[in-house]
Protein backbone atom coordinates (compact mmCIF):
# COMPACT_ATOMS: atom_id res chain seq x y z
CA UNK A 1 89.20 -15.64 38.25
CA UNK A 2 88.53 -19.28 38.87
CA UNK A 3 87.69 -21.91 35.80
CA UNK A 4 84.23 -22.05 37.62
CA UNK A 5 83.24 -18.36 37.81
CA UNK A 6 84.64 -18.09 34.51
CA UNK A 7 82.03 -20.48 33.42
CA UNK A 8 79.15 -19.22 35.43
CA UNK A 9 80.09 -15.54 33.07
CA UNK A 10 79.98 -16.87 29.92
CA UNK A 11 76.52 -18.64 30.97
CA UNK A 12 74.63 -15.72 32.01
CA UNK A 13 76.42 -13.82 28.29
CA UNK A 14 74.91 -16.92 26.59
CA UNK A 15 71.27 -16.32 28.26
CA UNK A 16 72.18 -12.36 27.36
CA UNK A 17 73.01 -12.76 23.97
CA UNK A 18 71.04 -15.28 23.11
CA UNK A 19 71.29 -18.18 20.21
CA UNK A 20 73.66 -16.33 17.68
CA UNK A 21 76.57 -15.97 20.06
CA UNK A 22 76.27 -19.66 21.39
CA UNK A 23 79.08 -21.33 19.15
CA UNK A 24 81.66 -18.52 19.85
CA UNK A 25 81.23 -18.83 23.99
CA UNK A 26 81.01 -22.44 23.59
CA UNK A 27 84.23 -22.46 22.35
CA UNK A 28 85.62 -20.09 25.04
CA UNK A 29 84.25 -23.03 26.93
CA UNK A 30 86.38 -25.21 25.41
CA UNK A 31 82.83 -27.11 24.16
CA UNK A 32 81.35 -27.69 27.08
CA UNK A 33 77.57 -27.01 27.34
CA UNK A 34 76.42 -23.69 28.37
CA UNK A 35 72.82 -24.49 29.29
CA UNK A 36 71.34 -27.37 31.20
CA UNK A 37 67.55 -28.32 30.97
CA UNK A 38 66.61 -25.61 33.32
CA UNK A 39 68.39 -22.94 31.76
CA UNK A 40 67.32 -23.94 27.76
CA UNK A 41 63.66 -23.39 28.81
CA UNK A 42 64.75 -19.98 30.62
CA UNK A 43 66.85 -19.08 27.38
CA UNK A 44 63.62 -20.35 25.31
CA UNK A 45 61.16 -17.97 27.27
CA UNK A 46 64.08 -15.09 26.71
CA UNK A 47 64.27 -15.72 22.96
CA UNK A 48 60.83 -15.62 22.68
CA UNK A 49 60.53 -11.50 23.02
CA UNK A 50 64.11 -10.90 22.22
CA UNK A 51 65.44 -13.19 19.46
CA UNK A 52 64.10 -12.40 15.70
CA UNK A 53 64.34 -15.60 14.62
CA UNK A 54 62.05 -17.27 17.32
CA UNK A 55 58.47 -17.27 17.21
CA UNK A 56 56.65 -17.49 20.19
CA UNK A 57 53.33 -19.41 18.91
CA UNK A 58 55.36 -21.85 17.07
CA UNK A 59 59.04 -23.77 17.07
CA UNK A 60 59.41 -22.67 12.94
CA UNK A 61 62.18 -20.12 12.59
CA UNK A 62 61.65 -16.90 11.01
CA UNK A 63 63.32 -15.59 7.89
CA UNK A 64 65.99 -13.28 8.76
CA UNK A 65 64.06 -10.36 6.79
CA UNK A 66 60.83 -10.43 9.72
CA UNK A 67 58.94 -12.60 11.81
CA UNK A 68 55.04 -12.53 12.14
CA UNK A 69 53.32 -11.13 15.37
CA UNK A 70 49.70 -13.28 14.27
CA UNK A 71 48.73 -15.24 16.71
CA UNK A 72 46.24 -18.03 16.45
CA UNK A 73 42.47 -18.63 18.01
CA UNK A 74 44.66 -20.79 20.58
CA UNK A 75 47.46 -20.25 22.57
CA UNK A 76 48.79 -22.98 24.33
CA UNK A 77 52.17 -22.55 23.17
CA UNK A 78 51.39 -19.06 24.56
CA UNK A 79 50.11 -19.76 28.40
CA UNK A 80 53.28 -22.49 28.95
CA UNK A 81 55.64 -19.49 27.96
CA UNK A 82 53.82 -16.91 30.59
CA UNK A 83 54.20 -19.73 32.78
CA UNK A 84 58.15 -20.34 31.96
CA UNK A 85 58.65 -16.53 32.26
CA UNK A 86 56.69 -16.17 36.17
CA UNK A 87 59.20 -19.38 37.13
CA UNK A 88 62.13 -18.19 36.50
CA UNK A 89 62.52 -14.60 36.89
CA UNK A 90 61.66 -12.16 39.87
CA UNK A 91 58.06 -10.48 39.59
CA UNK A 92 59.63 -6.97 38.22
CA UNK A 93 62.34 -8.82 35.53
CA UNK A 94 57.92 -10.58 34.84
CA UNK A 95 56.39 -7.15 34.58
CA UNK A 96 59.56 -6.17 31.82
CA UNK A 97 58.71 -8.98 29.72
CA UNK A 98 55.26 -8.91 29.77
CA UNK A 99 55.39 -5.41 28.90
CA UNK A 100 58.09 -5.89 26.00
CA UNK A 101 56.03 -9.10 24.95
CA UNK A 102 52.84 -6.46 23.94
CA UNK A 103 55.36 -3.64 22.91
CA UNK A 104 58.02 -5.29 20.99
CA UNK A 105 55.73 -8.61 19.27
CA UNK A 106 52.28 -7.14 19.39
CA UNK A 107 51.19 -10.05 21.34
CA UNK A 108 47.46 -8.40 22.59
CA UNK A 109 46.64 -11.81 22.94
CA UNK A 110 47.45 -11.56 26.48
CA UNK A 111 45.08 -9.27 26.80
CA UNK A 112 42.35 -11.07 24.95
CA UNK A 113 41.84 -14.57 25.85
CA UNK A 114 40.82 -15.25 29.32
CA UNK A 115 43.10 -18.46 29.87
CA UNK A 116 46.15 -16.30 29.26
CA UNK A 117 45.38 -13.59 30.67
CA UNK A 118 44.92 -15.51 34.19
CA UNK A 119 48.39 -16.27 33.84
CA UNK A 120 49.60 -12.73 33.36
CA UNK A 121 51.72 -11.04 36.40
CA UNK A 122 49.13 -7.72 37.41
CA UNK A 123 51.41 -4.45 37.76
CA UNK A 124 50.56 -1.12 36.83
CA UNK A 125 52.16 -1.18 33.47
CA UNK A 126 49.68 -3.58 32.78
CA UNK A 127 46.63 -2.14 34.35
CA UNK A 128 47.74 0.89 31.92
CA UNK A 129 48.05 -1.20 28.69
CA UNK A 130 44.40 -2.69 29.68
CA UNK A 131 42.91 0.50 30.00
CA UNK A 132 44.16 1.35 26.88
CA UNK A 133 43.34 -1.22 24.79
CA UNK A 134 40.02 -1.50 26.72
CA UNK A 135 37.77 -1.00 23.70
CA UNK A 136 38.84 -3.88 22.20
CA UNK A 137 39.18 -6.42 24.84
CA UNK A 138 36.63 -9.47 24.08
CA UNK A 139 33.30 -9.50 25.93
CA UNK A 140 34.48 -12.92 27.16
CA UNK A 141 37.93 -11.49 28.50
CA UNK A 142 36.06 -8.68 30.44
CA UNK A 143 35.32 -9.78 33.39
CA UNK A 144 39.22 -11.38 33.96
CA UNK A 145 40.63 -7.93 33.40
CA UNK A 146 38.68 -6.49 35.32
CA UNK A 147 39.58 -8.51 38.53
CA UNK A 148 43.00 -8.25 37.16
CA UNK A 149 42.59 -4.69 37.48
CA UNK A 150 41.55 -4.92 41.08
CA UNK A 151 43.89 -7.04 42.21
CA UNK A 152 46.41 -3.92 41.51
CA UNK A 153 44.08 -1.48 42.63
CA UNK A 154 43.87 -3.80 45.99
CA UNK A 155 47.55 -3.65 46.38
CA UNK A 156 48.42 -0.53 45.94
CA UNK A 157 45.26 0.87 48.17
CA UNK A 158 46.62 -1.35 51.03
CA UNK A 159 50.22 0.35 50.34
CA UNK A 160 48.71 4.04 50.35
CA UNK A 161 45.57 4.29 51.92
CA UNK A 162 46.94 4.38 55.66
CA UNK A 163 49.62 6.68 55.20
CA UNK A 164 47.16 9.30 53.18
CA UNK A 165 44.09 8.62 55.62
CA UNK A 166 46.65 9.48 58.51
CA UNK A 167 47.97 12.42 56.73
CA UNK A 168 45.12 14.32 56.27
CA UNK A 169 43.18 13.47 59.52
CA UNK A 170 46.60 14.53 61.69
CA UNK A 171 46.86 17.35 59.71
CA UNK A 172 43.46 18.54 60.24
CA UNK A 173 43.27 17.40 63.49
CA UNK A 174 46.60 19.74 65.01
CA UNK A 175 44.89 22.62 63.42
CA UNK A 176 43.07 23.46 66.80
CA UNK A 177 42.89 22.23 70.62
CA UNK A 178 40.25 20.70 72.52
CA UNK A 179 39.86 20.95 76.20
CA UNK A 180 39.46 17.54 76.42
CA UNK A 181 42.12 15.27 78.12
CA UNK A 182 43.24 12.40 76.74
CA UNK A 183 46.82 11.25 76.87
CA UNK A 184 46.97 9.79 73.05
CA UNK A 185 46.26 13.43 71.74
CA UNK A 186 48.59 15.61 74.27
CA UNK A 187 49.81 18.39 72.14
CA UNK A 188 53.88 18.00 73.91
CA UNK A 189 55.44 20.89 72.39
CA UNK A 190 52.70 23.35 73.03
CA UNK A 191 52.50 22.46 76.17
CA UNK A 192 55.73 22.76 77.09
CA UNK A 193 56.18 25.87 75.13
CA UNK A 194 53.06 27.79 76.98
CA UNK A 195 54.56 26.26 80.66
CA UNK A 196 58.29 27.13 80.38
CA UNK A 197 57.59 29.88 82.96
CA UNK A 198 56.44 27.11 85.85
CA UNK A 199 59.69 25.21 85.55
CA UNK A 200 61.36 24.57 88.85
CA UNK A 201 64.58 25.11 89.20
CA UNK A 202 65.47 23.28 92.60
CA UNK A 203 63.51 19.95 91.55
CA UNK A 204 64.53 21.07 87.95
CA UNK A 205 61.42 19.97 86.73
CA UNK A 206 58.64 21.30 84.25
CA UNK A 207 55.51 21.81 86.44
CA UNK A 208 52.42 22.38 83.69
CA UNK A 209 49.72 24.60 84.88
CA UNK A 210 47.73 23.45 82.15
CA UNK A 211 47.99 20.70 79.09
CA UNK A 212 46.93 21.27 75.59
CA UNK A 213 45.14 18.65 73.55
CA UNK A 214 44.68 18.20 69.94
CA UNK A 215 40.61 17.77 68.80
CA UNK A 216 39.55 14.78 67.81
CA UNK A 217 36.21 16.05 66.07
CA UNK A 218 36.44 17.33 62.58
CA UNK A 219 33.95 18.97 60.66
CA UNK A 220 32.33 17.25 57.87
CA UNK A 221 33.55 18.39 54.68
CA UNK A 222 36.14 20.63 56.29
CA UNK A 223 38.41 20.77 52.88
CA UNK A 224 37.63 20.99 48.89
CA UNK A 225 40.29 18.67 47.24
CA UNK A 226 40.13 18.82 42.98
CA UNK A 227 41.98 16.45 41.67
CA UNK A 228 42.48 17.39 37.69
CA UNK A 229 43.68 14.36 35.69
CA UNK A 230 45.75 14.78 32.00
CA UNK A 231 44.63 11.70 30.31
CA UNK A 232 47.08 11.99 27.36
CA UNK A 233 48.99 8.54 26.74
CA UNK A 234 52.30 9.09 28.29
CA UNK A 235 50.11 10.19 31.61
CA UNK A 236 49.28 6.40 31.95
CA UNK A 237 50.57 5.11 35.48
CA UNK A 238 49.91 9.24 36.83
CA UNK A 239 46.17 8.54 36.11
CA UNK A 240 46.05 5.13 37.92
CA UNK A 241 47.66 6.14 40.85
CA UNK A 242 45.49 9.69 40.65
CA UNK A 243 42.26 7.66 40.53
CA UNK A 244 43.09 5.56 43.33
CA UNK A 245 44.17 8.55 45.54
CA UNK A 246 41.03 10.42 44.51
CA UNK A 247 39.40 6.93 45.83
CA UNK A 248 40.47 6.98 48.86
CA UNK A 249 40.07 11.18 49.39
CA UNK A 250 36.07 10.06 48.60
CA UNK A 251 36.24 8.04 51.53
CA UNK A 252 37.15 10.88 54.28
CA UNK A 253 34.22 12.45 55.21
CA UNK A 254 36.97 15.59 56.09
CA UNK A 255 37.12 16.11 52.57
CA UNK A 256 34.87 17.00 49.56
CA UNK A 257 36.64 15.60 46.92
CA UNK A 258 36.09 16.02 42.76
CA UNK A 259 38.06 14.01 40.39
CA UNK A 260 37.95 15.20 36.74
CA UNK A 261 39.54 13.92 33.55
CA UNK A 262 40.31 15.79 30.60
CA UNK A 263 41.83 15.25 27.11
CA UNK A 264 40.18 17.81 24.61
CA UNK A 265 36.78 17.38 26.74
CA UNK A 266 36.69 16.97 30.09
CA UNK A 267 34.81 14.25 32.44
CA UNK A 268 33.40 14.40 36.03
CA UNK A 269 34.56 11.20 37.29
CA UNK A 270 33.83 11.96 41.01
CA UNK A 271 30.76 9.67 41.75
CA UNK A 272 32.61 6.41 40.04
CA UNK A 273 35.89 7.33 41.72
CA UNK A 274 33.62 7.18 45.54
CA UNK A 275 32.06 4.01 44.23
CA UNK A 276 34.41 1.87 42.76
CA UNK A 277 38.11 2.96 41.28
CA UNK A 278 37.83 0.40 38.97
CA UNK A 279 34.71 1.38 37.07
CA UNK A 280 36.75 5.02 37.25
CA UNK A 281 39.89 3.70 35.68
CA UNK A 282 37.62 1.90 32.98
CA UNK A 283 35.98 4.88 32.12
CA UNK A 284 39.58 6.86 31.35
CA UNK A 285 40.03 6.91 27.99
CA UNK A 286 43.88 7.40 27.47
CA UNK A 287 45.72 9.25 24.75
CA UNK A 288 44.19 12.09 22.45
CA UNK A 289 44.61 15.80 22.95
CA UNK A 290 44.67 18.24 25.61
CA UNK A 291 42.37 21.21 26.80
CA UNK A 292 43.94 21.80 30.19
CA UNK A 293 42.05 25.20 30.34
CA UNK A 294 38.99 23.96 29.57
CA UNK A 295 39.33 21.20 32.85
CA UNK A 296 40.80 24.36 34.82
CA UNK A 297 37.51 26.41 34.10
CA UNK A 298 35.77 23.27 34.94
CA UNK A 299 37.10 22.85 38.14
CA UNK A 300 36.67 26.39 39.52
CA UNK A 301 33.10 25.89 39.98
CA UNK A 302 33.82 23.55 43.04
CA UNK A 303 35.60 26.26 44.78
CA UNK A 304 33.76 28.05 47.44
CA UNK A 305 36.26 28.84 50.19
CA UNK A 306 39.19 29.21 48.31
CA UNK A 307 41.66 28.99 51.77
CA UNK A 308 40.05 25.50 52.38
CA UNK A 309 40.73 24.24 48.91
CA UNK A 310 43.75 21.94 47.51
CA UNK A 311 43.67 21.95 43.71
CA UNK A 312 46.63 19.36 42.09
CA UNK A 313 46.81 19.54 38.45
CA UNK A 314 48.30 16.01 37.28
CA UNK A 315 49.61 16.86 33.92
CA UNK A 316 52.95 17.20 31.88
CA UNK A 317 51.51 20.95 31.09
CA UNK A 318 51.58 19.99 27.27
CA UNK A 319 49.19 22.53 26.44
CA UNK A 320 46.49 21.75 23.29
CA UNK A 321 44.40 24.89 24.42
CA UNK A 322 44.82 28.58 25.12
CA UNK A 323 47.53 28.28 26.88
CA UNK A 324 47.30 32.57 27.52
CA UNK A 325 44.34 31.09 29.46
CA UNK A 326 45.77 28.76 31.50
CA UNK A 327 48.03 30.50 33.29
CA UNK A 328 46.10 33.79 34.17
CA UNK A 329 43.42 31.03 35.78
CA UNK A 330 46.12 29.46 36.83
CA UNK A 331 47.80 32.76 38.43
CA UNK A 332 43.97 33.83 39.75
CA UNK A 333 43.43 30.52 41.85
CA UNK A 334 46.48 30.79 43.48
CA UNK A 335 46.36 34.44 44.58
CA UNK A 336 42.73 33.77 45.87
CA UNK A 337 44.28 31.59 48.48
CA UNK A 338 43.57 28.34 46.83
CA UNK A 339 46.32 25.95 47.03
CA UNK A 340 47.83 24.86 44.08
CA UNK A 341 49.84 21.99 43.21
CA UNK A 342 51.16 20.47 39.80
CA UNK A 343 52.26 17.42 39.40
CA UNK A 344 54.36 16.09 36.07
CA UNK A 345 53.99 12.67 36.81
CA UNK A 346 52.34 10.85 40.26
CA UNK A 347 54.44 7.35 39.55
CA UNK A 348 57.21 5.40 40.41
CA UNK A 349 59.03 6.15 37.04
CA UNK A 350 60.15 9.36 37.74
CA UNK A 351 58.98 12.84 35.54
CA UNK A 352 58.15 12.15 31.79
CA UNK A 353 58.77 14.73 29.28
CA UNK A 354 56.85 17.85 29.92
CA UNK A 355 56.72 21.61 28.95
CA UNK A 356 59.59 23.15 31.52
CA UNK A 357 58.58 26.63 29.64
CA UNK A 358 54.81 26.27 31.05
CA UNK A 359 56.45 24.89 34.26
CA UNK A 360 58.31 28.03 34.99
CA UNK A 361 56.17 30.49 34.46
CA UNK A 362 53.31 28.36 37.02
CA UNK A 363 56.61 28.28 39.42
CA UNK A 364 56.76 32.55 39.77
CA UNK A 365 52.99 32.66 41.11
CA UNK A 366 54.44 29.85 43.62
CA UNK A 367 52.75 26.90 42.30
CA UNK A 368 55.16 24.13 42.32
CA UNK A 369 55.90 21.56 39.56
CA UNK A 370 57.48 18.78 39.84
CA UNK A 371 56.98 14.59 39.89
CA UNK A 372 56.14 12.96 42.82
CA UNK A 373 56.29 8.81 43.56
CA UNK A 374 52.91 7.71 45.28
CA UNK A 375 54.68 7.16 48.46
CA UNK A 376 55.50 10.69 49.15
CA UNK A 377 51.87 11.63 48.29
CA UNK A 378 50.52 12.01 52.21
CA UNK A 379 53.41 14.28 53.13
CA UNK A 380 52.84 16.30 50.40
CA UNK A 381 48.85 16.38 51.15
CA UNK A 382 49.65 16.79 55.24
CA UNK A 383 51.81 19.59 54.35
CA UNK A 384 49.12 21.69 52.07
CA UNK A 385 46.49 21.30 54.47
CA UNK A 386 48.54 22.75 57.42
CA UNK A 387 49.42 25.61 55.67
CA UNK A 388 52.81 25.13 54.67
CA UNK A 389 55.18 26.45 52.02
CA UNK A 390 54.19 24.54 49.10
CA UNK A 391 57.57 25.14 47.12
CA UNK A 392 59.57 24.63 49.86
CA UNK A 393 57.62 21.55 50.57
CA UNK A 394 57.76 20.81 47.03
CA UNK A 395 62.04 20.75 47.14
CA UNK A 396 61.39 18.82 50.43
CA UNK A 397 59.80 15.58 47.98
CA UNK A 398 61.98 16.28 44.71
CA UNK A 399 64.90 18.86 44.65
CA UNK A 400 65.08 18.93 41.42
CA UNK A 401 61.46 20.17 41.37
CA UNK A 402 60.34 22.96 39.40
């Protein structure tokens, strides 16, 4: 190793390990100066969150015993760090920090003053801290969080909404033929299939006698789709991503879609969820207990044709309830013909904790289980509305799946 990349290591240990460990790697230096100007202020905005003896409202060292988390009726010092922290890291190193800024030092201050929270990064994790702490969020700091709130909503419906609105209309859409031609919705493989017997063998060619189409036109309302949300706490990011999916389901007239939440009691959020996710995700009210058969009895009442219904339980099957319950209405809605789908976590993160006992049993009346990131949502929807295997499909998106 060169005397240069050894350097460049024991800079980037110095930013790791922070002030206590800067006179034993300066002297592997042989003195010279670890940090310039640019990387101080990055090692200032780093010590900030993750140095006990730094406080991040004032320059006054802490006593080695504690340090405060009070913060004052201003933050300037407070708004210059969110502004160090957004200048000199990547936005999902930002979204860490942030998060560990609330989690590790209390700071809700970024939540409650409307000239910091301007200058806070929007990503989920935050969206779910807001939503949280919603109740006590300053009438004055409202209306930012709120369009903080949308800006991630915005996002994430431009990432999703195509791929889901193309799922479900081609999925609907190949369920039948039309006899009208048109060259965007020749069915190929049918055709072929039903013409094999007109090939030619001199010109070795495939003559069709006739061409099959896929139908355009699609029933209003063709499909029920519940969408059953666990609201506990550790649920968060599942319950964004479930309202905004449940959003855009509204928004197909294919589909008559009901979005419920439930802790202990259980709420109808279906006509904020086709209005405006936002005032949905505002009326969530995240953590308390869990009546999952109370929301399951709930949701049976908006099954009429059980063979045209999707029903996806979001929930880590932490049951507060009768669970006995649970799983015979469970067990009853799936051998109707209603398909049933439950997923431990809808979210990047990959599956929380959850009850694997619950799990299995929901697995033997073939209802899958198993976490599933947002971006493999409209295969998974596609797939249950043509009729498919749902625990084969299920191992198709996660093979570990229950």
């Amino acid at each position: 190793m060169s005397d240069n990349e050894h350097f460049e290591q024991l800079k980037r240990w110095r930013l790791i390990l922070g002030h206590s460990a800067n006179d034993k790697l300066s002297d592997m230096a042989n003195g010279q100066e670890l940090l310039d100007s640019e990387l101080s202020l990055m090692d200032q905005a780093l010590a900030a969150i993750y140095d006990e003896t730094t406080e991040i409202m004032t320059d006054k060292p802490q006593k080695s015993g504690g340090r405060s988390a009070s913060l004052g009726a201003s933050s300037p010092k407070l708004t210059k760090w969110l502004g160090d922290v957004r200048s000199f890291f990547p936005s999902d190193i930002v979204s860490v920090i942030q998060a560990d800024a609330i989690e590790r030092k209390g700071l809700t201050q970024l939540l409650f003053e409307p000239e910091t929270l301007s200058q806070v990064k929007p990503d989920i994790r935050m969206v779910a801290t807001l939503i949280a702490l919603k109740g006590r969020i300053p009438e004055k700091t409202k209306e930012t969080a709120r369009l903080l709130v949308r800006e991630v909503i915005d996002e994430i419906l431009a990432r999703l909404e195509h791929e889901i609105r193309r799922a479900v209309t081609g999925a609907l859409n190949r369920r039948k033929h039309s006899p009208l031609p048109s060259m965007t919705g020749l069915d190929w493989k049918t055709t072929i299939r039903r013409n094999l017997k007109h090939y030619d063998l001199d010109s070795q060619k495939l003559i069709p006698e006739r061409f099959y189409f896929f139908e355009r036109a699609r029933r209003s309302k063709e499909w029920t789709v519940i969408l059953d949300i666990d609201q506990s706490g550790s649920m968060a990011d599942s319950v964004i991503y479930a309202s905004i999916i449940g959003s855009i389901f509204a928004s197909l007239p294919a589909l008559d879609t009901h979005v419920v939440a439930f802790d202990t009691e259980v709420a109808d959020l279906s006509e904020q969820c086709a209005n405006d996710p936002v005032d949905m995700l505002f009326g969530i009210q995240l953590g308390g207990g869990t009546d999952i058969n109370k929301s399951v009895q709930y949701c049976e009442q908006f099954i009429s044709d059980p063979k045209k219904t999707l029903f996806i339980l979001i929930s880590d099957l932490y049951e507060g309830g009768n669970q006995a319950s649970l799983i015979r209405r469970m067990e009853n809605m799936r051998q109707s013909g209603v398909s049933v789908i439950c997923l431990l976590a809808l979210s990047d993160s990959g599956v929380p904790s959850y009850d694997a006992a619950l799990a299995k049993k929901l697995s033997t009346f073939g209802i899958p289980c198993f976490g599933c990131t947002p971006d493999r949502l409209p295969e998974l929807i596609a797939g249950a509305l043509q009729g498919r295997d749902l625990q084969e499909l299920a191992s198709a998106i996660d093979p570990a799946g229950k």
